[in-house]
PDB file of N, CA and C in Angstrom:
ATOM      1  N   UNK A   1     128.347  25.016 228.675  1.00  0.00           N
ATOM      2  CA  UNK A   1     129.109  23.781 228.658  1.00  0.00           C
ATOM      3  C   UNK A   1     129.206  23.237 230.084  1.00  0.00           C
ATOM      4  N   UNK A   2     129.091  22.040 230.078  1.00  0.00           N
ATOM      5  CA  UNK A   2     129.170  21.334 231.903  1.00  0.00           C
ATOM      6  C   UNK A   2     130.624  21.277 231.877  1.00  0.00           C
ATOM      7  N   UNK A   3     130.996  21.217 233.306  1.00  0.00           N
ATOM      8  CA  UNK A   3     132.157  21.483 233.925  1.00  0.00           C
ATOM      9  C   UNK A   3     133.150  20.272 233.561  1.00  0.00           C
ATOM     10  N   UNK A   4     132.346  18.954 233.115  1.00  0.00           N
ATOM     11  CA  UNK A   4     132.552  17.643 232.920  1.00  0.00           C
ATOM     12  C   UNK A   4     132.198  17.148 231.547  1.00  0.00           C
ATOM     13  N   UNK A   5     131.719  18.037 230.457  1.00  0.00           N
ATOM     14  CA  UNK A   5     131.547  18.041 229.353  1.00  0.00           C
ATOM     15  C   UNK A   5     132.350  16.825 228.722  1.00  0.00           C
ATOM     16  N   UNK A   6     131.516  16.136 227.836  1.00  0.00           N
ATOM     17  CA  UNK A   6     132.392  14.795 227.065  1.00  0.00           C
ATOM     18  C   UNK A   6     132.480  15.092 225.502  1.00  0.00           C
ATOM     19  N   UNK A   7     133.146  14.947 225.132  1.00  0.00           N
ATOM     20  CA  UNK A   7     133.000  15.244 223.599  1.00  0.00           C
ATOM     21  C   UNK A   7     132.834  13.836 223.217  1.00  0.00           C
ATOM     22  N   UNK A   8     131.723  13.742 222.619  1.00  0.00           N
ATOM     23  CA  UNK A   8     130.643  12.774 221.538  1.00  0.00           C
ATOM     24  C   UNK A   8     130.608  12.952 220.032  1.00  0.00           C
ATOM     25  N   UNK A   9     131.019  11.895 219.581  1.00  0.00           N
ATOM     26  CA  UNK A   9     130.383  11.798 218.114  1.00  0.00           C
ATOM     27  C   UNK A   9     129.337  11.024 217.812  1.00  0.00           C
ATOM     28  N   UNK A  10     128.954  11.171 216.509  1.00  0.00           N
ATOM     29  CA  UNK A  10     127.548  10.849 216.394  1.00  0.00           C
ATOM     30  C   UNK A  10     127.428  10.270 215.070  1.00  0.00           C
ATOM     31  N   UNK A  11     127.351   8.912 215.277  1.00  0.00           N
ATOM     32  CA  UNK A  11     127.009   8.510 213.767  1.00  0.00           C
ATOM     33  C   UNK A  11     126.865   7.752 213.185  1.00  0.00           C
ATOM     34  N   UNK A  12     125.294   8.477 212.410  1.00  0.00           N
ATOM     35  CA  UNK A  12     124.304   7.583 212.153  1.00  0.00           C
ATOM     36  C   UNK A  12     123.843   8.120 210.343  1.00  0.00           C
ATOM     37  N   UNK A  13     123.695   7.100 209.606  1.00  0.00           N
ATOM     38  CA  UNK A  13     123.269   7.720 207.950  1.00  0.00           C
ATOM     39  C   UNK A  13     121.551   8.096 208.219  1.00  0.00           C
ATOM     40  N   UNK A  14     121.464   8.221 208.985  1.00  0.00           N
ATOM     41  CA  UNK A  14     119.952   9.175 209.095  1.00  0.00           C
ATOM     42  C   UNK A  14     120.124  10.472 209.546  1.00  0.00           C
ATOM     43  N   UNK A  15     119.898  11.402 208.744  1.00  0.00           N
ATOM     44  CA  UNK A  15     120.537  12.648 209.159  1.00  0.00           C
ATOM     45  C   UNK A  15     119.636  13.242 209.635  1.00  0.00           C
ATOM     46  N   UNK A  16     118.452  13.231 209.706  1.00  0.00           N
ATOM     47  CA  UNK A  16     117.224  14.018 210.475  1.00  0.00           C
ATOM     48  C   UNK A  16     117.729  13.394 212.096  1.00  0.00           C
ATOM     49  N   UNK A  17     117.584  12.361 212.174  1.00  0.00           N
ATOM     50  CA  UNK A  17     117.203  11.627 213.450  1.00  0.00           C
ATOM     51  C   UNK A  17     118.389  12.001 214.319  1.00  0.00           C
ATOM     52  N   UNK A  18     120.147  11.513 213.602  1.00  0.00           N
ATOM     53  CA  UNK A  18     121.421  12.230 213.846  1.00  0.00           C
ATOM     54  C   UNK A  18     121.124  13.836 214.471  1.00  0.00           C
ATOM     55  N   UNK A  19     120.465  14.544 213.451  1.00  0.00           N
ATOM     56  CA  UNK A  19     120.567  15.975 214.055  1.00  0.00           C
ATOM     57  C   UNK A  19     120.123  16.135 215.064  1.00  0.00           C
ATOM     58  N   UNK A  20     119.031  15.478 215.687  1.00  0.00           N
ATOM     59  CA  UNK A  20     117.816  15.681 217.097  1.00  0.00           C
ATOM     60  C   UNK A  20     118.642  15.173 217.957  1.00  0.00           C
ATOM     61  N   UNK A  21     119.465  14.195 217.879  1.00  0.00           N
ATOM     62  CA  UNK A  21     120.171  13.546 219.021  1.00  0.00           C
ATOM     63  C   UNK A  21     121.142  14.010 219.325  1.00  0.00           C
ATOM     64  N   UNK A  22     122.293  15.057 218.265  1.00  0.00           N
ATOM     65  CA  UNK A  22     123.117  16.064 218.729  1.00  0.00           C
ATOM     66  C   UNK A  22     122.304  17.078 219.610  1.00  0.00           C
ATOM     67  N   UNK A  23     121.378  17.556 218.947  1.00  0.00           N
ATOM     68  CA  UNK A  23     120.536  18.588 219.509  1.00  0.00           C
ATOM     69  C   UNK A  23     120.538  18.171 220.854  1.00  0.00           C
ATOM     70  N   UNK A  24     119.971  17.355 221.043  1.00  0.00           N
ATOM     71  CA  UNK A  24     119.815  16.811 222.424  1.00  0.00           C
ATOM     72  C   UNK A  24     120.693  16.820 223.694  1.00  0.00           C
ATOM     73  N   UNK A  25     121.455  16.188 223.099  1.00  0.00           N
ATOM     74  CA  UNK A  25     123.428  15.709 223.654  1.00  0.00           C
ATOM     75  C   UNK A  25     123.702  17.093 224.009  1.00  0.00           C
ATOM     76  N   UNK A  26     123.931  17.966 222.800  1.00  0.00           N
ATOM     77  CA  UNK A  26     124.839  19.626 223.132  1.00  0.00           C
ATOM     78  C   UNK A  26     123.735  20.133 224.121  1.00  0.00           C
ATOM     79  N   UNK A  27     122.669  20.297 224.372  1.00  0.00           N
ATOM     80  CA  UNK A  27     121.685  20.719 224.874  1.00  0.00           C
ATOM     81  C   UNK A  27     121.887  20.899 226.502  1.00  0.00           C
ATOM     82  N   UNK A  28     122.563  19.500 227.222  1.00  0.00           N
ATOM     83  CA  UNK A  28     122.815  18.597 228.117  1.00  0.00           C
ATOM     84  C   UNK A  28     124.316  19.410 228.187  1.00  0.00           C
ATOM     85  N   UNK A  29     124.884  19.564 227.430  1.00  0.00           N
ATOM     86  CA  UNK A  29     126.148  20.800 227.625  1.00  0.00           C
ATOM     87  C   UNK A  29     127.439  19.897 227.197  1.00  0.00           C
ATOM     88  N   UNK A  30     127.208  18.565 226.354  1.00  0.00           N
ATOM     89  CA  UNK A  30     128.384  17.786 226.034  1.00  0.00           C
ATOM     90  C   UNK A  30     128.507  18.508 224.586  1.00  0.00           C
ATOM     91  N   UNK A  31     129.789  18.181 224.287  1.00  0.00           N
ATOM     92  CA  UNK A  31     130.483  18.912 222.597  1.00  0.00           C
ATOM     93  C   UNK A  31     130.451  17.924 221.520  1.00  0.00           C
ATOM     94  N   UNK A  32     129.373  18.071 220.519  1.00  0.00           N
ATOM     95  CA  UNK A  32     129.195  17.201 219.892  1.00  0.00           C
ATOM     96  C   UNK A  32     129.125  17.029 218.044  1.00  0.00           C
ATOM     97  N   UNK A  33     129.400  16.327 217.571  1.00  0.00           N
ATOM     98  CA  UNK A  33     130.051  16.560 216.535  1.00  0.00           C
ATOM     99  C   UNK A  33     128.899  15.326 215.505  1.00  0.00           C
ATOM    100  N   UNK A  34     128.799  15.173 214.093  1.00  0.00           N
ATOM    101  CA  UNK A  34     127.820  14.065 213.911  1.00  0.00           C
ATOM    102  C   UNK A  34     128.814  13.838 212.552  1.00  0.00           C
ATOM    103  N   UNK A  35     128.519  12.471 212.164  1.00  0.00           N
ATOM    104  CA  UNK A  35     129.248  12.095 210.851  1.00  0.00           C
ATOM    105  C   UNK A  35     127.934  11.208 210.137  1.00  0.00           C
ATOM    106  N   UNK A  36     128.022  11.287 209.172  1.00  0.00           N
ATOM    107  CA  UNK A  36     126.644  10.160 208.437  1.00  0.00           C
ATOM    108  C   UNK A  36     127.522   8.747 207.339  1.00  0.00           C
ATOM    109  N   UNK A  37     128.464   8.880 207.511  1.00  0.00           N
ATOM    110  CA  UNK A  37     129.553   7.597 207.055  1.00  0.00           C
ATOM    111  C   UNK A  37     130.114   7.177 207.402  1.00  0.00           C
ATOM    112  N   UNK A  38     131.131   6.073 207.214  1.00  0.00           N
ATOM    113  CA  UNK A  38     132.581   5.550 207.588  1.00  0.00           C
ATOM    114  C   UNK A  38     133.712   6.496 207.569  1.00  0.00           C
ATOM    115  N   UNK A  39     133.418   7.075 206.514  1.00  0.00           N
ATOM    116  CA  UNK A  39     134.869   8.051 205.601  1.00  0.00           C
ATOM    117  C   UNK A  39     134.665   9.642 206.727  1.00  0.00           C
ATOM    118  N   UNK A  40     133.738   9.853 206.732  1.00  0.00           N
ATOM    119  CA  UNK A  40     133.366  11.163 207.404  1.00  0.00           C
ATOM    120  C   UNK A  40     133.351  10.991 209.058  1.00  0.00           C
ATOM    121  N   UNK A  41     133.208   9.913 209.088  1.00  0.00           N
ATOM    122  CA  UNK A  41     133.321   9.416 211.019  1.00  0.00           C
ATOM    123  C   UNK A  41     134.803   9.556 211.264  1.00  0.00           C
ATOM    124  N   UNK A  42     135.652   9.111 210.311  1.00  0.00           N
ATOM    125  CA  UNK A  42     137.064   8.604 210.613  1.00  0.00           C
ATOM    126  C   UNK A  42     137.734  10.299 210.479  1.00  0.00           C
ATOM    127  N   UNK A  43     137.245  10.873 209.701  1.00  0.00           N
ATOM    128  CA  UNK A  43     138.076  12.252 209.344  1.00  0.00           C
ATOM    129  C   UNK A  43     137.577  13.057 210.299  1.00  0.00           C
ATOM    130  N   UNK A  44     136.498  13.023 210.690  1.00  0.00           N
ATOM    131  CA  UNK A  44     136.045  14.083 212.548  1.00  0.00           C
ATOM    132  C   UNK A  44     136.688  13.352 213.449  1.00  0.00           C
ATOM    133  N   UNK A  45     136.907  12.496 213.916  1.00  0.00           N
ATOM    134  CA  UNK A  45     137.327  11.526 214.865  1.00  0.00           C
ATOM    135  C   UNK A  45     138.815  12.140 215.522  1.00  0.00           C
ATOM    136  N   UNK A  46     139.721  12.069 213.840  1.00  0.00           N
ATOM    137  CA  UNK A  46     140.861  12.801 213.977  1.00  0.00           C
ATOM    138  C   UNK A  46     141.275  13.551 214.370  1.00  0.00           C
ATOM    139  N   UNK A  47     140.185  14.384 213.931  1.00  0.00           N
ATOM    140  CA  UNK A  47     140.218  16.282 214.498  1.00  0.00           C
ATOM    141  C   UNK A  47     139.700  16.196 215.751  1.00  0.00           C
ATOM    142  N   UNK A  48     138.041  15.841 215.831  1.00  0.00           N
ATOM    143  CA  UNK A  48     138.067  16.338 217.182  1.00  0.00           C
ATOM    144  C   UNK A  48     138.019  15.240 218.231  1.00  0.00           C
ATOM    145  N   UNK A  49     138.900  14.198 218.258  1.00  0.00           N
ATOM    146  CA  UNK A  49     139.131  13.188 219.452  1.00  0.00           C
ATOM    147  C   UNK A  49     138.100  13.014 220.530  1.00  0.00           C
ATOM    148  N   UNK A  50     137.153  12.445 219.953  1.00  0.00           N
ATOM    149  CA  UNK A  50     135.746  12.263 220.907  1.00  0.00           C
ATOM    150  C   UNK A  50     136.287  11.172 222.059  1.00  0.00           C
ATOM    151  N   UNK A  51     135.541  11.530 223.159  1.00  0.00           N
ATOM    152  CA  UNK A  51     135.601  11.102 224.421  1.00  0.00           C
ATOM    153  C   UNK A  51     134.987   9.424 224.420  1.00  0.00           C
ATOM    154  N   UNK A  52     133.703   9.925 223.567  1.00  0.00           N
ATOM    155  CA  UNK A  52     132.680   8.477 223.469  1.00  0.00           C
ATOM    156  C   UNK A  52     132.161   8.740 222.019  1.00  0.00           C
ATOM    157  N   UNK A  53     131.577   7.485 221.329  1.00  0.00           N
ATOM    158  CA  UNK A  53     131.329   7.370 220.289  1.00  0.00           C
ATOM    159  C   UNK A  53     130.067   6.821 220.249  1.00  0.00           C
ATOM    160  N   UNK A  54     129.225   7.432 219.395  1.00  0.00           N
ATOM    161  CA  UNK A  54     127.831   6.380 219.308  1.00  0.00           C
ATOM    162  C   UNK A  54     127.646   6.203 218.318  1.00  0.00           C
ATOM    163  N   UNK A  55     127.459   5.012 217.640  1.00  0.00           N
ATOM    164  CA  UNK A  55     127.442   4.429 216.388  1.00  0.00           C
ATOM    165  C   UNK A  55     126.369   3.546 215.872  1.00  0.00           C
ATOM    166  N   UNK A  56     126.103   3.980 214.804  1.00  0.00           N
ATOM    167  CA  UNK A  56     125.100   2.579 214.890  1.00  0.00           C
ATOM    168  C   UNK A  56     125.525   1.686 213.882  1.00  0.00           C
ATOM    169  N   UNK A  57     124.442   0.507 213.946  1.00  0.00           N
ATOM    170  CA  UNK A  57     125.301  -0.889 214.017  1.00  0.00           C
ATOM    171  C   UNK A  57     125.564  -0.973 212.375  1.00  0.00           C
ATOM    172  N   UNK A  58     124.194  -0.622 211.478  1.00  0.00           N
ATOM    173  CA  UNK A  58     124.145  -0.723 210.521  1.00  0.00           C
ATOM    174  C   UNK A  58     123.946   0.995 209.621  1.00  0.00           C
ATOM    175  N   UNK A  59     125.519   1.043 209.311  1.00  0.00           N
ATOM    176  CA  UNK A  59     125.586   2.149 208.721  1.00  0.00           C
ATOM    177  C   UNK A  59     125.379   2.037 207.107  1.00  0.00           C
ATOM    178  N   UNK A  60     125.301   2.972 206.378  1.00  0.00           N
ATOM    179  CA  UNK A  60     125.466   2.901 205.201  1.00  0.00           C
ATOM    180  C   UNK A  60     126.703   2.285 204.197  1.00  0.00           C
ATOM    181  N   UNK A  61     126.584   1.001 203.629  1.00  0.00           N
ATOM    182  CA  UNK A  61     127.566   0.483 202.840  1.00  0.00           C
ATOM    183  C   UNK A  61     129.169   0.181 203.888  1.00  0.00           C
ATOM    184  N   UNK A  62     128.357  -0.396 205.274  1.00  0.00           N
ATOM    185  CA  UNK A  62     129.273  -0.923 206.022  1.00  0.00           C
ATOM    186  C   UNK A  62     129.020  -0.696 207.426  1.00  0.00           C
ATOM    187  N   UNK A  63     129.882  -1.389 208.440  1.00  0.00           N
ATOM    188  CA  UNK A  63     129.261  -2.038 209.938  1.00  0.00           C
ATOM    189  C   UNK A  63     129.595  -0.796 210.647  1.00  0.00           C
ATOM    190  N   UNK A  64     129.022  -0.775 211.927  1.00  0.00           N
ATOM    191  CA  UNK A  64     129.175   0.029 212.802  1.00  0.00           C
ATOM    192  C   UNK A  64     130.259  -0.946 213.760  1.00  0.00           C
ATOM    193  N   UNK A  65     130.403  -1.957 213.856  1.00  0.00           N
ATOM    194  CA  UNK A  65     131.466  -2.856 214.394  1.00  0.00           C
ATOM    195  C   UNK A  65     132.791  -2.684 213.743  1.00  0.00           C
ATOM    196  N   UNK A  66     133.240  -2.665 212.218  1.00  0.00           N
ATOM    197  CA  UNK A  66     133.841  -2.110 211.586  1.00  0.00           C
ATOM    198  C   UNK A  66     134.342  -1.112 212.109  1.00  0.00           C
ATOM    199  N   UNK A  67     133.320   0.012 212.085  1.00  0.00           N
ATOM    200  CA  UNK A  67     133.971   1.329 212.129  1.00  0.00           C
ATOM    201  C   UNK A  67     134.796   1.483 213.822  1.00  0.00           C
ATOM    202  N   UNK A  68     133.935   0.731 214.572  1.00  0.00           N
ATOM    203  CA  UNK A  68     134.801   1.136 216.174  1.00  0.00           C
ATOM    204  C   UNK A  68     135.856   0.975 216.145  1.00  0.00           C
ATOM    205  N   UNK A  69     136.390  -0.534 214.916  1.00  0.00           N
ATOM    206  CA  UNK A  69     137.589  -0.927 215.340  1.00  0.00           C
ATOM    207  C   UNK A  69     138.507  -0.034 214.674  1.00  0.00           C
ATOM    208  N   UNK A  70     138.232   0.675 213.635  1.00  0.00           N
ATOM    209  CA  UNK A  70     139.211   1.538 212.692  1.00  0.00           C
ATOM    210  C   UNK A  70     138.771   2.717 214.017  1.00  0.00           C
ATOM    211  N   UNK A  71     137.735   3.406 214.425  1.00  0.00           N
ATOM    212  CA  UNK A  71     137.759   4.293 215.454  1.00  0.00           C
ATOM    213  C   UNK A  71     139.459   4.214 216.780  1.00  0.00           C
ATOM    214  N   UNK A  72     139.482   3.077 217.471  1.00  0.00           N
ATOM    215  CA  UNK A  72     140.223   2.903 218.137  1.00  0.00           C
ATOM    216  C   UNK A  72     141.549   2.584 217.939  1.00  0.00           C
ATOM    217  N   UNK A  73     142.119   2.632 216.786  1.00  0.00           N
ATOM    218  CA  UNK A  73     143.423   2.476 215.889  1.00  0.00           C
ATOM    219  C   UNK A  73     143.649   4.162 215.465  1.00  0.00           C
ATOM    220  N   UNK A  74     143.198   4.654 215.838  1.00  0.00           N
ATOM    221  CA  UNK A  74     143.687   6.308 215.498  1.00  0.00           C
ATOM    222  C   UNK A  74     144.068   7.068 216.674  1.00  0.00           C
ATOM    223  N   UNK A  75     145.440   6.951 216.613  1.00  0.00           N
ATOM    224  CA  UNK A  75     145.997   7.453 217.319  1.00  0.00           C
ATOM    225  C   UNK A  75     145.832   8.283 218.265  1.00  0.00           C
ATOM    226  N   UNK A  76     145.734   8.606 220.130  1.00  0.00           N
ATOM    227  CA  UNK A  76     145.017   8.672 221.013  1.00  0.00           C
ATOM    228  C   UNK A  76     143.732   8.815 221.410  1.00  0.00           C
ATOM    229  N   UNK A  77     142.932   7.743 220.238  1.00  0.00           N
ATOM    230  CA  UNK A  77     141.481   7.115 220.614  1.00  0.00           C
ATOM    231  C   UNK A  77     141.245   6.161 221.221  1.00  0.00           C
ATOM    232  N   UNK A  78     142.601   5.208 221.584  1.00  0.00           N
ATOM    233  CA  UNK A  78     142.800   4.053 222.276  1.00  0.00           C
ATOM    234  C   UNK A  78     141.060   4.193 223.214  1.00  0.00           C
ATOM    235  N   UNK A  79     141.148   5.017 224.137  1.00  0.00           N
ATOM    236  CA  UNK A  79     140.101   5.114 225.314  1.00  0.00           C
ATOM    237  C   UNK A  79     139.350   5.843 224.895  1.00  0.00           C
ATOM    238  N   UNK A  80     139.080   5.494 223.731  1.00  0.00           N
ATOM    239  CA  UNK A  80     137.351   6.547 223.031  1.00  0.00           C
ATOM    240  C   UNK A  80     136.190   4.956 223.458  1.00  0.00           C
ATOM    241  N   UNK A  81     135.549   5.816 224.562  1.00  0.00           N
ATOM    242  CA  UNK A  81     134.334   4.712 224.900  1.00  0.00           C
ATOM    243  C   UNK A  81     133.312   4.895 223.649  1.00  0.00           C
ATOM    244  N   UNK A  82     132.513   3.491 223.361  1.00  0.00           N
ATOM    245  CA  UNK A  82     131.848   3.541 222.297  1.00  0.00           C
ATOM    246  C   UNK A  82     130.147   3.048 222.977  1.00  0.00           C
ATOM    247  N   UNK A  83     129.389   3.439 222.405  1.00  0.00           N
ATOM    248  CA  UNK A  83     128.245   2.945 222.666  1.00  0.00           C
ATOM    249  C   UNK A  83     127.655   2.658 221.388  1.00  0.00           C
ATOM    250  N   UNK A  84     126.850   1.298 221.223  1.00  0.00           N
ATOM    251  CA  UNK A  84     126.021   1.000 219.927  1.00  0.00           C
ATOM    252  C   UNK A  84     124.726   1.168 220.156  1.00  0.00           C
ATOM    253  N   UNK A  85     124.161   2.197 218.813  1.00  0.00           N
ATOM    254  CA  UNK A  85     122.653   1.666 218.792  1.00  0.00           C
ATOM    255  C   UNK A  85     122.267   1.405 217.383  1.00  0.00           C
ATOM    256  N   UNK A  86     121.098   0.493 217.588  1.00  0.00           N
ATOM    257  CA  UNK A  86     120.682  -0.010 216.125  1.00  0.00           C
ATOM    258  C   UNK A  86     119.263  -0.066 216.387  1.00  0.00           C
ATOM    259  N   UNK A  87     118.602   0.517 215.029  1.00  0.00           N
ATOM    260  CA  UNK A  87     116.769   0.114 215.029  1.00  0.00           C
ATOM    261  C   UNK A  87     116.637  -1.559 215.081  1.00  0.00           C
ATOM    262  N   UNK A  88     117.393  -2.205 214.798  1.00  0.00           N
ATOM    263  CA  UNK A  88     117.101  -3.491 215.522  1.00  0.00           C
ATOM    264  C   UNK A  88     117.470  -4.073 216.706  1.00  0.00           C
ATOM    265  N   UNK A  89     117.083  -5.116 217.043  1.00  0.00           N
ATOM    266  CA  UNK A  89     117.905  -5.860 218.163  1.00  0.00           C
ATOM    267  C   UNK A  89     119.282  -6.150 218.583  1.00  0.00           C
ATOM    268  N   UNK A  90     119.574  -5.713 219.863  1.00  0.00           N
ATOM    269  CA  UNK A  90     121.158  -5.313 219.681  1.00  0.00           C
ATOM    270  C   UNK A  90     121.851  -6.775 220.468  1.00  0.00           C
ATOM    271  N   UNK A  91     120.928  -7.648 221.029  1.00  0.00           N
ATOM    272  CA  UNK A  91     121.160  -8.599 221.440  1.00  0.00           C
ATOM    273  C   UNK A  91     122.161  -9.798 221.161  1.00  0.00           C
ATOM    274  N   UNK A  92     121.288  -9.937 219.699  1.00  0.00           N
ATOM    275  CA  UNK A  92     121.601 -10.975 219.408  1.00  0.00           C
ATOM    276  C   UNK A  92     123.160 -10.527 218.805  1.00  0.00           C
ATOM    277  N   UNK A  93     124.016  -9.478 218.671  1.00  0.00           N
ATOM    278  CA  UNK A  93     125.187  -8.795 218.676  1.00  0.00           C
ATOM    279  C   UNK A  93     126.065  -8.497 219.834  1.00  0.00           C
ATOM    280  N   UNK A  94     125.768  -9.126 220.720  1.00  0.00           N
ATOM    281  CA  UNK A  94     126.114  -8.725 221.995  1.00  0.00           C
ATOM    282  C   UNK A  94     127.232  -9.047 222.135  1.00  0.00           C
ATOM    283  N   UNK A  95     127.902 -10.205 221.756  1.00  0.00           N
ATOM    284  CA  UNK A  95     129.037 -11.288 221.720  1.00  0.00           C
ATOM    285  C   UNK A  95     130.133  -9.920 221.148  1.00  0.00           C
ATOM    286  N   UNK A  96     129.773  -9.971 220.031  1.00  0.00           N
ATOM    287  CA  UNK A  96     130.420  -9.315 218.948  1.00  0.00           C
ATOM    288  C   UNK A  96     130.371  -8.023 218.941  1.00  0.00           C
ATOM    289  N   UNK A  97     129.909  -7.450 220.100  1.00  0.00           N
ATOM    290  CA  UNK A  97     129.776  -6.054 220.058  1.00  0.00           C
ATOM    291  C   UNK A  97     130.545  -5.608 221.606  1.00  0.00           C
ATOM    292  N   UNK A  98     130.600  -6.338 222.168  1.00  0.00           N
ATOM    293  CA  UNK A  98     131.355  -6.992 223.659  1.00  0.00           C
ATOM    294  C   UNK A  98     132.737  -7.406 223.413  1.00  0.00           C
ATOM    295  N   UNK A  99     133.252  -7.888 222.249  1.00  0.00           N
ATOM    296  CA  UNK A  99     134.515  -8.263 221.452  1.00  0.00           C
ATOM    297  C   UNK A  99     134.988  -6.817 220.629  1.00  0.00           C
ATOM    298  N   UNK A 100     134.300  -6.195 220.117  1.00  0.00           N
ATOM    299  CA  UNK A 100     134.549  -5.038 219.565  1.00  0.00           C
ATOM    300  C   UNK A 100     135.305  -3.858 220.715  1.00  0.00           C
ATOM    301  N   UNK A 101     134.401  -4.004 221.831  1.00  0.00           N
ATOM    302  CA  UNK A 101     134.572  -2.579 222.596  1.00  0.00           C
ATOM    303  C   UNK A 101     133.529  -2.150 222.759  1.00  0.00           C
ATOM    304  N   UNK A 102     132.548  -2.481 222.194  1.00  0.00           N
ATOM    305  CA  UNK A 102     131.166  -1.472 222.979  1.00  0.00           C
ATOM    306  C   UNK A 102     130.870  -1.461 224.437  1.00  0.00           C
ATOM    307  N   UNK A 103     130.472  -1.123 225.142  1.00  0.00           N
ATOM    308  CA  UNK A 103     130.335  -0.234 226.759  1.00  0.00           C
ATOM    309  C   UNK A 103     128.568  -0.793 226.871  1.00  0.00           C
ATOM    310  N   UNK A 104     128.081  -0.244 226.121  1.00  0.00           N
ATOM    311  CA  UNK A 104     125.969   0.306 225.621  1.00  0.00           C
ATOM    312  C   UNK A 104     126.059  -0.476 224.614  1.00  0.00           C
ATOM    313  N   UNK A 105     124.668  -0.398 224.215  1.00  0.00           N
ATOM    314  CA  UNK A 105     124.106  -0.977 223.548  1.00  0.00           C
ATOM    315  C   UNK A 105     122.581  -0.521 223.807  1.00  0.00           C
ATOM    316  N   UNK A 106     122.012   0.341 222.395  1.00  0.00           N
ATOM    317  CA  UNK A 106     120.825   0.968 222.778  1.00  0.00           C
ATOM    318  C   UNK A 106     119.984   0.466 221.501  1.00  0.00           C
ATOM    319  N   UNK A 107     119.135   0.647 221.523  1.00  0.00           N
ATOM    320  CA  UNK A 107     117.532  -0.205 220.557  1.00  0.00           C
ATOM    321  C   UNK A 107     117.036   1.262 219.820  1.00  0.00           C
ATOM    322  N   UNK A 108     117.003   1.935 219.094  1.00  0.00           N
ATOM    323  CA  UNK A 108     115.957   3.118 218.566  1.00  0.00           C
ATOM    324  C   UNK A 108     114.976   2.743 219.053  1.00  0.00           C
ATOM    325  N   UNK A 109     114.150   3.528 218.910  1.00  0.00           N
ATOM    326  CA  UNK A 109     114.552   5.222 219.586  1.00  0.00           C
ATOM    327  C   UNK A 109     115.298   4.981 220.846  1.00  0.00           C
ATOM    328  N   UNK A 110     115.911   5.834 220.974  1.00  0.00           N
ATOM    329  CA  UNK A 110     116.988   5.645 222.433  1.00  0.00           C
ATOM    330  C   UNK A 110     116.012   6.574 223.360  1.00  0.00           C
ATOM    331  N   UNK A 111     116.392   6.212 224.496  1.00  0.00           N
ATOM    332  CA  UNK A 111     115.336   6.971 225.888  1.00  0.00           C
ATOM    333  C   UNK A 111     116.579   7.974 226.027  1.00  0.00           C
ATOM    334  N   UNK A 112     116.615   9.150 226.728  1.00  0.00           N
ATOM    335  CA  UNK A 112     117.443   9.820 226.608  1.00  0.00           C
ATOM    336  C   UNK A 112     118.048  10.016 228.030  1.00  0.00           C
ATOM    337  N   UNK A 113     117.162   9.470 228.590  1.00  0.00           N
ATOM    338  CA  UNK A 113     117.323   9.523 230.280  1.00  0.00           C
ATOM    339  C   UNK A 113     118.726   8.060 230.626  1.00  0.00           C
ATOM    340  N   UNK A 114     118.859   7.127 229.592  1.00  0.00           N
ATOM    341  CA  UNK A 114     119.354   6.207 229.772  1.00  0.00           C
ATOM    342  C   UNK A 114     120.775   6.492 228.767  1.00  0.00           C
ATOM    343  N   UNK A 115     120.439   6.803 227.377  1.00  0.00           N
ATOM    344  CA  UNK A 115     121.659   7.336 226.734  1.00  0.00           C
ATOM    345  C   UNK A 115     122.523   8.847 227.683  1.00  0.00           C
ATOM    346  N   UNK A 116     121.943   9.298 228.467  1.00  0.00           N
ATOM    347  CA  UNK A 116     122.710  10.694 229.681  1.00  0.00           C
ATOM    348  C   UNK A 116     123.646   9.781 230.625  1.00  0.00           C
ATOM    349  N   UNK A 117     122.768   9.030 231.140  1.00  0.00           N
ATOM    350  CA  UNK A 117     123.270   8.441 232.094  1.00  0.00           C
ATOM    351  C   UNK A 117     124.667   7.438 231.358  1.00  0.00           C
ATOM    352  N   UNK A 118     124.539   7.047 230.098  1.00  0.00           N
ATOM    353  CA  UNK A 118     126.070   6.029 229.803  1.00  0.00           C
ATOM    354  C   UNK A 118     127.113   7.397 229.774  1.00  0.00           C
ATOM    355  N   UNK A 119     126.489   8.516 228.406  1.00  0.00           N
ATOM    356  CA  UNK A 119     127.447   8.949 228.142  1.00  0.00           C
ATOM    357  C   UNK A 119     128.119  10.021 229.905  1.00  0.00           C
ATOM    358  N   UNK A 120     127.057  10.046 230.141  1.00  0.00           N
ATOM    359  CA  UNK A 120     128.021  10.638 231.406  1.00  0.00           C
ATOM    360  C   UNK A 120     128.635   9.388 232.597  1.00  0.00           C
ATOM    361  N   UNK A 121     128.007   8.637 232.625  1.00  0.00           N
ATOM    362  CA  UNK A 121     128.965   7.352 233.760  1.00  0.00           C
ATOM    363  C   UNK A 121     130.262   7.227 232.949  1.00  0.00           C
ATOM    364  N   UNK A 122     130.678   7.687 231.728  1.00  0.00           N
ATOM    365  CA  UNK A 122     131.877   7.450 231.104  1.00  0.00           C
ATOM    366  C   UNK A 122     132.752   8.317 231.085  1.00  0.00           C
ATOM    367  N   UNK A 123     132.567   9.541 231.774  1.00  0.00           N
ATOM    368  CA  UNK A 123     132.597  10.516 232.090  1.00  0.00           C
ATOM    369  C   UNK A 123     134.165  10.314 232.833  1.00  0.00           C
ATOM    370  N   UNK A 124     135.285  10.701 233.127  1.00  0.00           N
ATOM    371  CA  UNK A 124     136.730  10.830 233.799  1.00  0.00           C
ATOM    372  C   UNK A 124     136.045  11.478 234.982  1.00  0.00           C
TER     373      UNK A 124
END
């Protein structure tokens, strides 16, 4: 575990792709946790009070914009930094994802050299 370790959640309804990117994340020595829903994001969230959140935009049977804002209404998540990624263009969301709370904003496949560098610049 790094000395500066962030606890991350993860979540994305692709559960192959989800698993490689925890893999990745814990690998790097952050504590990381993955959800593949709304309902299942909100009930880990609770428990284990992630530091930063990565979400993507278009989850299964509802928004990843959605979910930040129910993310940050649970009680001392106020300062859960969020980062978005989506297999599409995150651009043209920028407004609205900048109004939400997002920090990032990443495109699939994410470079990993660039997703290290947010989740750790967010780092305390």
């Amino acid at each position: 575990m790094r000395a500066n370790s962030a606890r991350v959640l993860i979540v994305d309804d692709n559960e192959e792709a989800t698993d490689l990117l925890a893999q990745l994340i814990g690998r790097r020595g952050h504590q990381v946790r993955v959800a593949h829903d709304v309902e299942d994001a909100l009930r880990v969230a609770k428990a284990f009070k992630p530091d930063v959140a990565l979400l993507d935009i278009m989850i299964r049977h509802e928004s990843g914009f959605f979910l930040a804002r129910e993310l940050l209404e649970i009680p001392g998540l106020k300062s859960c930094r969020l980062i978005a990624m989506s297999g599409f263009e995150l651009e043209r969301h920028r407004e609205v994802s900048e109004a939400v709370g997002f920090r990032w904003r990443f495109s699939k496949p994410i470079d990993p050299t660039s997703l290290f560098e947010a989740i750790e610049s967010l780092e305390n």
